[in-house]
N, C-alpha and C. Protein backbone atom coordinates (compact mmCIF):
# COMPACT_ATOMS: atom_id res chain seq x y z
N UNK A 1 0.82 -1.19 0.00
CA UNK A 1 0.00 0.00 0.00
C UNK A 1 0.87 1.26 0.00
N UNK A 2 2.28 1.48 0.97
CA UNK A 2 2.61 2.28 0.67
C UNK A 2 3.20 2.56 -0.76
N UNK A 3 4.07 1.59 -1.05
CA UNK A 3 4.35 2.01 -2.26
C UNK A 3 3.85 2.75 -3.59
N UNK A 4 2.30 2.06 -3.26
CA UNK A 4 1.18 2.54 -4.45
C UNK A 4 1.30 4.28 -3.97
N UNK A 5 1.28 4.53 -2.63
CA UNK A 5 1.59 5.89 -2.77
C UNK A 5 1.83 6.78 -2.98
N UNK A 6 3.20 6.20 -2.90
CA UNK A 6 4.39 6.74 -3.76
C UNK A 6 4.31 7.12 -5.34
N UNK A 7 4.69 5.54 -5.94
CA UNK A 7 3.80 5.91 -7.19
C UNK A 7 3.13 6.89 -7.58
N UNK A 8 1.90 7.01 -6.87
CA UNK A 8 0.95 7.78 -7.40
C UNK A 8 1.65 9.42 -6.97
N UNK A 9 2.26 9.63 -5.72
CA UNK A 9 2.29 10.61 -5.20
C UNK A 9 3.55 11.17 -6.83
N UNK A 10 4.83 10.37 -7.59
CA UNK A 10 5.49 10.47 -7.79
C UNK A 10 4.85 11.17 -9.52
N UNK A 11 3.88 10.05 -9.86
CA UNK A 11 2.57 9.99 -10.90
C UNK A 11 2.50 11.83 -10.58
N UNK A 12 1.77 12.21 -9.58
CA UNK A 12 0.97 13.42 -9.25
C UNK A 12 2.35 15.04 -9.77
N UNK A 13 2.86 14.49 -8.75
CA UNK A 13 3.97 15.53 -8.94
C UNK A 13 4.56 15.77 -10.43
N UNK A 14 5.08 14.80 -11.24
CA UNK A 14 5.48 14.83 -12.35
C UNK A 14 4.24 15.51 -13.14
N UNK A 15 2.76 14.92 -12.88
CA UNK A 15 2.13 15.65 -13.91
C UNK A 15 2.56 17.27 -13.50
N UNK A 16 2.31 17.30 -12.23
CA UNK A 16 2.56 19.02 -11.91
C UNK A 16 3.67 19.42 -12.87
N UNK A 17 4.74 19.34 -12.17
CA UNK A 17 6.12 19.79 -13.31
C UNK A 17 5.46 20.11 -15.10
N UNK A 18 5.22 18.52 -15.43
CA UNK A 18 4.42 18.95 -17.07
C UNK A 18 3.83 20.31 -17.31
N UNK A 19 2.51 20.53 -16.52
CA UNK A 19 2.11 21.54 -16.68
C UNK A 19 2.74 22.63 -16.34
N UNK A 20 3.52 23.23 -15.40
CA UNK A 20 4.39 23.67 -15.25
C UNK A 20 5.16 24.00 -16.29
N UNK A 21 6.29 23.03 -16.66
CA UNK A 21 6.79 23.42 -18.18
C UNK A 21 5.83 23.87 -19.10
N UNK A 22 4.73 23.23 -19.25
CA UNK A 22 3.91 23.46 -20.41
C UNK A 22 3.96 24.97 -20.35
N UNK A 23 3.28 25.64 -19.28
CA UNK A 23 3.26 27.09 -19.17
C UNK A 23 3.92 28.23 -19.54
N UNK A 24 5.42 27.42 -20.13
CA UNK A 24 6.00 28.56 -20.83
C UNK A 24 5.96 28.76 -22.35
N UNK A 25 5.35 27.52 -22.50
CA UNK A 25 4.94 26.96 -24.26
C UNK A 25 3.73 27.67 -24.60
N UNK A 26 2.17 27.21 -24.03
CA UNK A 26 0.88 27.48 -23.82
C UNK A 26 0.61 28.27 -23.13
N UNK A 27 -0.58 29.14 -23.69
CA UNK A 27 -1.13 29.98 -22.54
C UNK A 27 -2.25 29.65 -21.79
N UNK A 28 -2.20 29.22 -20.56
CA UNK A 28 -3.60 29.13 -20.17
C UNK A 28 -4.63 30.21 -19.70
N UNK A 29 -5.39 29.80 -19.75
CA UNK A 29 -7.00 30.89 -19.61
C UNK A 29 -6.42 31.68 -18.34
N UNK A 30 -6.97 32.87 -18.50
CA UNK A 30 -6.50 34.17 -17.13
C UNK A 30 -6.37 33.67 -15.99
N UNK A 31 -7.39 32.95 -15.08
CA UNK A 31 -6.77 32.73 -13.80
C UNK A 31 -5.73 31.95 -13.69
N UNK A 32 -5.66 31.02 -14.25
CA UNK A 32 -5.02 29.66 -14.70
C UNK A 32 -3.45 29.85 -15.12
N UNK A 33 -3.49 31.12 -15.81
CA UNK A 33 -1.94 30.99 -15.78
C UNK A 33 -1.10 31.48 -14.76
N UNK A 34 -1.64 32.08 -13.71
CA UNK A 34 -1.02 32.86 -13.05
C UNK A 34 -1.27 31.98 -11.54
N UNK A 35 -2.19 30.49 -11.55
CA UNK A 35 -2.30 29.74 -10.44
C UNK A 35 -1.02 29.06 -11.19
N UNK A 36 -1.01 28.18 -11.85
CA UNK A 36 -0.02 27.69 -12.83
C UNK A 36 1.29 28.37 -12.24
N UNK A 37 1.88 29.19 -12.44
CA UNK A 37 3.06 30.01 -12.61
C UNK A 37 3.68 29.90 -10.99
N UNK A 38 2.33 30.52 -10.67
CA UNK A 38 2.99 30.76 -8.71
C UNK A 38 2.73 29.27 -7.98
N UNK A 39 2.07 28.43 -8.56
CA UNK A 39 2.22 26.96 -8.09
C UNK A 39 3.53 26.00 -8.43
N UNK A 40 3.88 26.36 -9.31
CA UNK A 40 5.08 25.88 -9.99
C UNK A 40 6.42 26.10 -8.85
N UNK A 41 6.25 27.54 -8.78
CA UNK A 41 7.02 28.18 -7.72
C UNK A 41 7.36 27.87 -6.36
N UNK A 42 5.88 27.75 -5.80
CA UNK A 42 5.89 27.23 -4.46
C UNK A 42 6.32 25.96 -4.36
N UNK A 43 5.73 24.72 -5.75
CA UNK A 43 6.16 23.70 -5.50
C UNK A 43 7.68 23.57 -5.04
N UNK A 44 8.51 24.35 -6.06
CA UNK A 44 9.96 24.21 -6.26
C UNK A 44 10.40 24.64 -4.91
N UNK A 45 10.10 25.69 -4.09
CA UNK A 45 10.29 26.05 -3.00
C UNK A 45 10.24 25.07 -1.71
N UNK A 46 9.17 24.44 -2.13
CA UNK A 46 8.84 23.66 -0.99
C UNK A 46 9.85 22.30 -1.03
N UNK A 47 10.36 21.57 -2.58
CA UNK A 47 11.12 20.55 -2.41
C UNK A 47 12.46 20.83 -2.04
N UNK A 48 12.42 22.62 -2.32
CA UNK A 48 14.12 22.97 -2.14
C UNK A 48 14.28 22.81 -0.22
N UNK A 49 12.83 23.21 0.25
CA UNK A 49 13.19 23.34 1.92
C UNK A 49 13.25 21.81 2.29
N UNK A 50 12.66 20.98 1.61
CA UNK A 50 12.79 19.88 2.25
C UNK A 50 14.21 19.01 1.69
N UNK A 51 15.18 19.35 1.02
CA UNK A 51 16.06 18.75 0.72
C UNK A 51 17.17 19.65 1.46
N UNK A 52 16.89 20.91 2.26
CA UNK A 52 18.09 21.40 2.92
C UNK A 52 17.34 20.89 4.38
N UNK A 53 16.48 21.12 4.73
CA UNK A 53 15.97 19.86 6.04
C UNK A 53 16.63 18.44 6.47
N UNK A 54 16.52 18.34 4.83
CA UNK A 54 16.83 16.34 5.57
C UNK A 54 18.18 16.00 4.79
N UNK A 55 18.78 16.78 4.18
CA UNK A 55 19.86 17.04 3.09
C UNK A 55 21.16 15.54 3.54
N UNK A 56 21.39 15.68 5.10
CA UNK A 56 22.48 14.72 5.87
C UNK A 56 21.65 13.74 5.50
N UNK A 57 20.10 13.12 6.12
CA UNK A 57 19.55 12.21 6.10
C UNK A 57 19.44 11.35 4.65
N UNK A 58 19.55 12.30 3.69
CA UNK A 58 19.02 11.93 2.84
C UNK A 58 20.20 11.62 1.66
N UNK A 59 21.21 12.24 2.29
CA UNK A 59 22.48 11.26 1.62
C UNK A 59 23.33 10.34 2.17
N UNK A 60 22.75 9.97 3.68
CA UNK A 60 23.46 8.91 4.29
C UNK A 60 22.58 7.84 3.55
N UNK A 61 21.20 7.48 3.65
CA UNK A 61 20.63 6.84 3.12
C UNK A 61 20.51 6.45 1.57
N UNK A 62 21.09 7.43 0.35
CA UNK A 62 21.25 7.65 -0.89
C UNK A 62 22.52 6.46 -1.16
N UNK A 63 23.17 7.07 -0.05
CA UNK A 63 24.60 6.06 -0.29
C UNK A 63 25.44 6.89 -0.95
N UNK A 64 27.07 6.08 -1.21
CA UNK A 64 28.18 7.30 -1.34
C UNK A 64 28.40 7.74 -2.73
N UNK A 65 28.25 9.32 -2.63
CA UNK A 65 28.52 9.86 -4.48
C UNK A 65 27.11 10.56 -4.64
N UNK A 66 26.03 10.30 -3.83
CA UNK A 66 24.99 10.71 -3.94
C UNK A 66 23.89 11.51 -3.00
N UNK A 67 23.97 12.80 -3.56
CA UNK A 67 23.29 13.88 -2.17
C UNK A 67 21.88 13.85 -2.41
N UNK A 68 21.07 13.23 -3.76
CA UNK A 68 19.98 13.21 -3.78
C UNK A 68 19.25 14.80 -4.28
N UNK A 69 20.02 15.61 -4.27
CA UNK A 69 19.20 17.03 -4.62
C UNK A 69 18.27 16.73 -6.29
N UNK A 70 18.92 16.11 -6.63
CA UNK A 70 17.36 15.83 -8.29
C UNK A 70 16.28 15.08 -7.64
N UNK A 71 16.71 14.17 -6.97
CA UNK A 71 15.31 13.12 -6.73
C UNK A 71 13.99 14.04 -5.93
N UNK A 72 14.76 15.12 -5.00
CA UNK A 72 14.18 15.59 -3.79
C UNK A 72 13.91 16.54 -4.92
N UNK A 73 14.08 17.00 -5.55
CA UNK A 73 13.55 18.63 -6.53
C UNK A 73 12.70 18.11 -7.15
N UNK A 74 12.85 16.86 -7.75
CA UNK A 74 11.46 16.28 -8.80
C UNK A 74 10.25 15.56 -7.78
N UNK A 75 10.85 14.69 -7.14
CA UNK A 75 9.50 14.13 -6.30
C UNK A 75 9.37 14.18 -5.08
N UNK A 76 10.75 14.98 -4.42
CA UNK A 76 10.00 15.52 -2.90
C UNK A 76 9.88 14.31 -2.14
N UNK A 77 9.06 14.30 -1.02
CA UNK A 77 9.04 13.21 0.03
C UNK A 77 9.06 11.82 -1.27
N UNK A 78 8.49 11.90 -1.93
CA UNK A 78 8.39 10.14 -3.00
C UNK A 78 9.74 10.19 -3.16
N UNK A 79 10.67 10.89 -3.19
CA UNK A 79 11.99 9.72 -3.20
C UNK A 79 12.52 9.51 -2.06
N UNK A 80 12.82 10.82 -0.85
CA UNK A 80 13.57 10.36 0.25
C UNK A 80 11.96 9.77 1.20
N UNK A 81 11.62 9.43 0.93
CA UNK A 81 10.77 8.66 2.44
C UNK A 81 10.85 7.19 1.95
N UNK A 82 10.82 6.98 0.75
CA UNK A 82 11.36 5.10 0.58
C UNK A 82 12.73 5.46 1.36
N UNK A 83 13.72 6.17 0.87
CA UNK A 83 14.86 5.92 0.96
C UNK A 83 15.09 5.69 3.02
N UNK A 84 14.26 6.89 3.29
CA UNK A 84 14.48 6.63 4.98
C UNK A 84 13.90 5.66 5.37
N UNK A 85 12.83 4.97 5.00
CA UNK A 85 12.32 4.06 5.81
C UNK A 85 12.93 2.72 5.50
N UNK A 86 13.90 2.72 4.38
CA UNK A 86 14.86 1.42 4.26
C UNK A 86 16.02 1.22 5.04
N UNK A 87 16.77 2.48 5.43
CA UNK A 87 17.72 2.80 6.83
C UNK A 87 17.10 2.72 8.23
């Protein structure tokens, strides 16, 4: 069960990013681009705080050569929470 989580949580996020990129290609309808734009934002914000949070944790567990800052920028808790709960 957790894993399906993940998955999905990993599923969810990536679509975000898509649209995200998309947004500099397409325009979306007035409110929409500008939820779009500043969501994009916050997302990125929010995986950047959680990869200087758990940054030690999350490269003892990564293993050596690897600090994990892409996994944690693209999917956020879906990559380091497998990774901690296997340590």
């Amino acid at each position: 069960m957790f894993q399906l989580f993940i998955r999905i949580s990993q599923l969810g996020v990536l679509g975000l990013w898509a649209i995200y990129a998309a947004s500099f290609v397409l325009d979306y309808a007035s409110p929409w681009n500008d939820i779009v734009f500043w969501g994009g934002i916050v997302l990125f914000l929010v995986h950047l705080s959680e990869y200087i949070v758990l940054r030690n944790r999350i490269a003892a567990a990564a293993g050596e050569g690897s600090s994990g800052i892409i996994g944690t920028m693209i999917f956020g808790y879906g990559y380091w929470l497998p990774l901690l709960r296997k340590s």
